[in-house]
Protein backbone atom coordinates (compact mmCIF):
# COMPACT_ATOMS: atom_id res chain seq x y z
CA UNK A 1 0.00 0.00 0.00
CA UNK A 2 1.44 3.25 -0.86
CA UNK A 3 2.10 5.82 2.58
CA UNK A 4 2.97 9.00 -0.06
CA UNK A 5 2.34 10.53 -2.98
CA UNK A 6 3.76 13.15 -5.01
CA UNK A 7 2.48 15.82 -7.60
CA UNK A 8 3.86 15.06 -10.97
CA UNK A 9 4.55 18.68 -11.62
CA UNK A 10 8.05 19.14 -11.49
CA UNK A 11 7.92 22.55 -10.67
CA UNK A 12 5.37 21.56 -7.76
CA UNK A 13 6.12 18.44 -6.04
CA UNK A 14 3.48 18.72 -3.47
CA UNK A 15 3.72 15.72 -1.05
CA UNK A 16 0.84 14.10 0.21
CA UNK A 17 1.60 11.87 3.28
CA UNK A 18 -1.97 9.03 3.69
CA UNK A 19 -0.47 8.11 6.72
CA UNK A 20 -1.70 11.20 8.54
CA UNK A 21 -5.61 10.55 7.83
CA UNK A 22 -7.52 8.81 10.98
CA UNK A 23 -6.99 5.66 8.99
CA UNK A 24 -4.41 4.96 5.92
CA UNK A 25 -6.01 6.02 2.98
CA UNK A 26 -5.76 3.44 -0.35
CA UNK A 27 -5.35 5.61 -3.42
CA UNK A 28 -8.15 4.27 -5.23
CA UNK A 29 -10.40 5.86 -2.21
CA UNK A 30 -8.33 9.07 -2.01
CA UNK A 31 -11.07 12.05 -2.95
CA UNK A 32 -8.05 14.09 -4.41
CA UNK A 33 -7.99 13.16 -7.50
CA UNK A 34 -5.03 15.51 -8.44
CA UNK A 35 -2.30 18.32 -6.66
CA UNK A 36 -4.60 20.79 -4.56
CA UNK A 37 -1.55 23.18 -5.56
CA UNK A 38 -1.78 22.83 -8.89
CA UNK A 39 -3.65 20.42 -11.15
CA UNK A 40 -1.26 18.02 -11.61
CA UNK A 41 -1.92 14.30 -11.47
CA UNK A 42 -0.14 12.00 -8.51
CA UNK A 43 2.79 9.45 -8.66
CA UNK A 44 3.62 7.16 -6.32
CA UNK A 45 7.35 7.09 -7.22
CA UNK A 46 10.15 9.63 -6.63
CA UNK A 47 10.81 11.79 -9.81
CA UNK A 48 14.86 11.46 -8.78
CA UNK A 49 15.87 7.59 -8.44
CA UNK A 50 12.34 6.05 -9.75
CA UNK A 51 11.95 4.18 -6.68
CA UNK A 52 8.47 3.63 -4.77
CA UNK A 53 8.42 6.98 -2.68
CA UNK A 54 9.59 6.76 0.47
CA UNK A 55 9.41 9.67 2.31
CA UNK A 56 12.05 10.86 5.46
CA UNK A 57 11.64 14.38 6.78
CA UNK A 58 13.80 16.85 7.69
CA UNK A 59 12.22 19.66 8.93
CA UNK A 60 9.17 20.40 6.89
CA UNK A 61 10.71 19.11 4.29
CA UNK A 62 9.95 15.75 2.74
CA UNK A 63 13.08 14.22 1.65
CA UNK A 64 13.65 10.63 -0.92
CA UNK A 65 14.72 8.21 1.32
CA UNK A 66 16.91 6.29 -1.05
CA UNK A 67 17.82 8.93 -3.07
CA UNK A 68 18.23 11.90 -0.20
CA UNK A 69 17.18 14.53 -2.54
CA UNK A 70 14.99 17.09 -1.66
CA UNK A 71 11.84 17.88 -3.10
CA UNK A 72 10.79 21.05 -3.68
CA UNK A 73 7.77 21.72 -1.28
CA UNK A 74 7.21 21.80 2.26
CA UNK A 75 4.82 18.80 2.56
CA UNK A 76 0.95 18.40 3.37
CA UNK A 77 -0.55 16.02 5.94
């Protein structure tokens, strides 16, 4: 079951953590069915390494964590 996703945009890279909902959300229930931000459609997989996202946080910031790179935006819970 996927725990993150990310906005495709790569000028956006909203994170989305399903975790933080009262219970895990599946994506095929999620009611968002693209970036709040803006418009873009979801991946599941980071846009650095291709991996399944896995997210680690620094901060407020929502880091790969098999690649280590940075995305762009704070993330959302």
């Amino acid at each position: 079951m996927e725990h993150f996703l990310i906005c495709g945009n790569p000028s956006c890279r909203f994170v989305l953590d399903l975790q933080e909902a009262r219970k895990p959300l599946r994506r095929s229930v999620l009611l968002l069915n693209e970036c709040p931000e803006c418009g873009s459609q979801w991946s599941a997989t980071c846009p650095f390494c291709e991996e399944p996202l896995s997210v680690i946080w620094r901060g407020h910031h929502a880091v790969c964590a098999h690649c280590h790179r940075q995305f762009h935006r704070p993330a959302a819970a």
